[in-house]
C-alpha atoms as a PDB file:
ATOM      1  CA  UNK A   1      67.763  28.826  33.163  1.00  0.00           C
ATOM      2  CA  UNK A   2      65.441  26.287  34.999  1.00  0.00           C
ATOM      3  CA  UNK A   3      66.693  23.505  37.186  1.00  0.00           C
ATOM      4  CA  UNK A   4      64.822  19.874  36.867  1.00  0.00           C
ATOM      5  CA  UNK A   5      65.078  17.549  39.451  1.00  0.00           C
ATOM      6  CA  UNK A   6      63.648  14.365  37.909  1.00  0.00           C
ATOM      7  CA  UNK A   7      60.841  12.257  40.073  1.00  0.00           C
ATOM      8  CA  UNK A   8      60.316   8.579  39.943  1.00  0.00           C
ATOM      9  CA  UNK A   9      57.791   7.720  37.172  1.00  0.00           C
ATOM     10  CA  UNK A  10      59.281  10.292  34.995  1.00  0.00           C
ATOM     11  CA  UNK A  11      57.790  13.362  36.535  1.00  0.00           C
ATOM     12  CA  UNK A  12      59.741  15.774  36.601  1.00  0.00           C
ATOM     13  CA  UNK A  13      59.701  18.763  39.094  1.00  0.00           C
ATOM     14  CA  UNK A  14      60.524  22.231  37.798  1.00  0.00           C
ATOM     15  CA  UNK A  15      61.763  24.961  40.529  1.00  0.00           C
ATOM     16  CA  UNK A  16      59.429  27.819  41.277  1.00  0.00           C
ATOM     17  CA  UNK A  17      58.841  30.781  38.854  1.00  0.00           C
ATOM     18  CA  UNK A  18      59.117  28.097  35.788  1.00  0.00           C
ATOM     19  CA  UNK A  19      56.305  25.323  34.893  1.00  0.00           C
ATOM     20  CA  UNK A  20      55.386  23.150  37.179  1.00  0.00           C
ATOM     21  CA  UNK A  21      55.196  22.231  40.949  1.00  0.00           C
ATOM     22  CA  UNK A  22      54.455  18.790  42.187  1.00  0.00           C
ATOM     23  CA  UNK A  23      52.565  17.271  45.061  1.00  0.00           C
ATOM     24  CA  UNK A  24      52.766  13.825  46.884  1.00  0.00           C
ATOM     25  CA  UNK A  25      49.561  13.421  47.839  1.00  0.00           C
ATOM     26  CA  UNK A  26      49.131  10.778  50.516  1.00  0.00           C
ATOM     27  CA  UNK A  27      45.482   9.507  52.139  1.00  0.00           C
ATOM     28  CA  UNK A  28      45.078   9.453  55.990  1.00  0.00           C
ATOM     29  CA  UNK A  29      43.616   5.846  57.147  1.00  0.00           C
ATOM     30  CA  UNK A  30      40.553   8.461  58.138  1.00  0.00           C
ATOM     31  CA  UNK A  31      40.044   8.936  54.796  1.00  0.00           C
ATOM     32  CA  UNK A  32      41.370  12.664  54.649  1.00  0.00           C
ATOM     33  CA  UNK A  33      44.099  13.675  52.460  1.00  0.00           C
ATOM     34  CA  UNK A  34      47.518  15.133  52.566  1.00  0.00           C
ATOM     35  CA  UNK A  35      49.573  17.076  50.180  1.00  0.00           C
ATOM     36  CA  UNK A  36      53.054  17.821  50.535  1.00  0.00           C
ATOM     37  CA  UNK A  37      55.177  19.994  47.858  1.00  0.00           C
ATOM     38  CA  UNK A  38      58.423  18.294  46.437  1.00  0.00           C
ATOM     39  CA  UNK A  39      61.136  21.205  46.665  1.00  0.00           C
ATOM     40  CA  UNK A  40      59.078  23.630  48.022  1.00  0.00           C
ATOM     41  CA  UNK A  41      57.870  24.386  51.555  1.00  0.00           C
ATOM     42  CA  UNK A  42      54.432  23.784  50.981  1.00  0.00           C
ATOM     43  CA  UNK A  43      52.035  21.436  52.446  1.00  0.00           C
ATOM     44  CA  UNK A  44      48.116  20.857  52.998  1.00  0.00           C
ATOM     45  CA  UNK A  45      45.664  18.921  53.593  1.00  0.00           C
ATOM     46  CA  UNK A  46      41.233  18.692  53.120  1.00  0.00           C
ATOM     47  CA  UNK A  47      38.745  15.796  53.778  1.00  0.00           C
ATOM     48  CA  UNK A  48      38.126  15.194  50.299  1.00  0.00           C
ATOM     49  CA  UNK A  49      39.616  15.526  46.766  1.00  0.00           C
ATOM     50  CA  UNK A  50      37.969  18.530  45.722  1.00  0.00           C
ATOM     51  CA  UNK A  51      38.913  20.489  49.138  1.00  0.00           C
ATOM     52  CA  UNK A  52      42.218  19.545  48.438  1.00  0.00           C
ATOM     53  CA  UNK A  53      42.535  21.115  45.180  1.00  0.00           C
ATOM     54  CA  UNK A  54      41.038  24.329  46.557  1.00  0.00           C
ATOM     55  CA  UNK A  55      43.913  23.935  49.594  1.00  0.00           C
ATOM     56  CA  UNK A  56      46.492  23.620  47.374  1.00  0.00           C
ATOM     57  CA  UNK A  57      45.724  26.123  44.534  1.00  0.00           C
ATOM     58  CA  UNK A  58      45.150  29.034  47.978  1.00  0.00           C
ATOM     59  CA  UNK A  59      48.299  27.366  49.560  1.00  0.00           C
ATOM     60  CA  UNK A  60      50.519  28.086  46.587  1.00  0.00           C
ATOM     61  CA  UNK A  61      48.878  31.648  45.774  1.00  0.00           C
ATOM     62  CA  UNK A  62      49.826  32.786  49.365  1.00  0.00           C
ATOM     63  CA  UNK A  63      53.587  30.946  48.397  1.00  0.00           C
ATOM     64  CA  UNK A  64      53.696  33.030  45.994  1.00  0.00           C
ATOM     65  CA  UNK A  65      52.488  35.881  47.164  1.00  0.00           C
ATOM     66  CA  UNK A  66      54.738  38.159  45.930  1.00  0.00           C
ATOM     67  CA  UNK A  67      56.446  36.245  42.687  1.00  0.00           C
ATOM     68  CA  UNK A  68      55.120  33.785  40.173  1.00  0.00           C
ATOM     69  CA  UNK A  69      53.486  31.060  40.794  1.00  0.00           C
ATOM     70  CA  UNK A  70      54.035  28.117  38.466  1.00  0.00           C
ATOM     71  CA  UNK A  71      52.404  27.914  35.288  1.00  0.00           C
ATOM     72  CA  UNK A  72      50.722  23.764  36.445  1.00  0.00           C
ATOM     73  CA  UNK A  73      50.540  21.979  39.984  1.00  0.00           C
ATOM     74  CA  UNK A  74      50.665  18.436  39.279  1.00  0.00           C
ATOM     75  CA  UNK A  75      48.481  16.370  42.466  1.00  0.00           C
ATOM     76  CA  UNK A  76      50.607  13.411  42.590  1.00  0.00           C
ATOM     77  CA  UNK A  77      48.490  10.364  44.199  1.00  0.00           C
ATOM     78  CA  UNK A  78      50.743   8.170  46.328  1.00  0.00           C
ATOM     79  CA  UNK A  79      49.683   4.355  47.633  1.00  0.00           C
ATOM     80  CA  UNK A  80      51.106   2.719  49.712  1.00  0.00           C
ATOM     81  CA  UNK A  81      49.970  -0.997  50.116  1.00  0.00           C
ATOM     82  CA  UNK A  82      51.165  -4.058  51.951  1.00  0.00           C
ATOM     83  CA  UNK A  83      50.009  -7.447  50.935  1.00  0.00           C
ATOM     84  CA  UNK A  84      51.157 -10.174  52.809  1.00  0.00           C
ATOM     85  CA  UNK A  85      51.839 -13.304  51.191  1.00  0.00           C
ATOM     86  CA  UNK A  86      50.981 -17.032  52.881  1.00  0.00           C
END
Protein backbone atom coordinates (compact mmCIF):
# COMPACT_ATOMS: atom_id res chain seq x y z
CA UNK A 1 0.00 0.00 0.00
CA UNK A 2 1.23 3.58 -0.94
CA UNK A 3 1.56 6.39 1.53
CA UNK A 4 0.35 10.11 0.30
CA UNK A 5 1.51 12.95 1.95
CA UNK A 6 -0.69 15.74 0.56
CA UNK A 7 1.15 19.19 -0.75
CA UNK A 8 -0.33 22.60 -0.68
CA UNK A 9 -2.28 23.25 -3.93
CA UNK A 10 -3.53 19.78 -3.89
CA UNK A 11 -0.47 17.99 -5.11
CA UNK A 12 -0.02 15.26 -3.71
CA UNK A 13 3.37 13.40 -3.23
CA UNK A 14 3.45 9.63 -3.57
CA UNK A 15 6.54 7.69 -1.80
CA UNK A 16 9.09 6.09 -4.06
CA UNK A 17 8.44 2.84 -6.05
CA UNK A 18 4.61 4.16 -6.60
CA UNK A 19 3.56 7.21 -9.05
CA UNK A 20 4.89 10.18 -8.60
CA UNK A 21 7.79 12.29 -7.10
CA UNK A 22 7.65 15.99 -6.71
CA UNK A 23 10.06 18.87 -7.00
CA UNK A 24 10.12 22.48 -5.52
CA UNK A 25 11.76 24.13 -7.96
CA UNK A 26 13.08 27.50 -6.83
CA UNK A 27 15.07 30.28 -9.26
CA UNK A 28 18.46 31.71 -8.05
CA UNK A 29 18.40 35.76 -8.32
CA UNK A 30 21.28 34.68 -11.10
CA UNK A 31 18.78 33.33 -12.99
CA UNK A 32 19.80 29.54 -12.46
CA UNK A 33 17.50 27.08 -11.05
CA UNK A 34 17.15 24.76 -8.16
CA UNK A 35 15.28 21.62 -7.59
CA UNK A 36 14.82 20.00 -4.44
CA UNK A 37 12.78 16.54 -3.96
CA UNK A 38 9.85 16.60 -1.34
CA UNK A 39 10.42 13.24 0.73
CA UNK A 40 13.23 12.14 -0.97
CA UNK A 41 16.94 12.98 -0.75
CA UNK A 42 17.26 14.39 -3.98
CA UNK A 43 18.27 17.70 -5.17
CA UNK A 44 19.71 19.60 -8.38
CA UNK A 45 20.17 22.28 -10.03
CA UNK A 46 21.04 23.69 -14.18
CA UNK A 47 21.17 27.26 -15.68
CA UNK A 48 18.13 26.86 -17.54
CA UNK A 49 14.79 24.96 -17.68
CA UNK A 50 15.66 22.43 -20.08
CA UNK A 51 19.10 21.50 -18.16
CA UNK A 52 17.09 21.10 -15.32
CA UNK A 53 14.86 18.54 -16.60
CA UNK A 54 17.84 16.57 -17.92
CA UNK A 55 19.38 17.03 -14.04
CA UNK A 56 16.55 15.80 -12.56
CA UNK A 57 15.40 12.87 -14.81
CA UNK A 58 19.74 11.56 -14.41
CA UNK A 59 19.43 12.60 -10.66
CA UNK A 60 16.50 10.31 -9.98
CA UNK A 61 17.79 7.37 -12.36
CA UNK A 62 21.04 7.22 -10.24
CA UNK A 63 18.29 7.40 -6.95
CA UNK A 64 17.07 4.72 -8.16
CA UNK A 65 19.63 2.92 -9.24
CA UNK A 66 18.83 -0.21 -8.08
CA UNK A 67 14.73 -0.07 -7.54
CA UNK A 68 11.96 1.72 -9.35
CA UNK A 69 11.86 4.86 -10.13
CA UNK A 70 8.48 6.57 -10.10
CA UNK A 71 6.18 6.22 -12.82
CA UNK A 72 5.96 10.83 -13.19
CA UNK A 73 8.30 13.63 -11.64
CA UNK A 74 6.19 16.53 -11.24
CA UNK A 75 8.73 20.08 -11.58
CA UNK A 76 6.94 22.12 -9.13
CA UNK A 77 7.70 26.02 -9.90
CA UNK A 78 7.92 27.98 -6.65
CA UNK A 79 7.77 32.14 -6.46
CA UNK A 80 8.43 33.84 -4.07
CA UNK A 81 7.58 37.65 -4.33
CA UNK A 82 7.51 40.61 -2.01
CA UNK A 83 5.58 43.67 -2.92
CA UNK A 84 5.70 46.37 -0.68
CA UNK A 85 2.80 48.43 -0.21
CA UNK A 86 2.96 52.58 0.30
Amino acid sequence: MSKTTHLPGGIDHMKAGVGELVFDVTQDQDGGFVAECIGEDVVTEADTWQELRANVMEAVSAFFHDGSPPERIRLHLVRDEVITVT
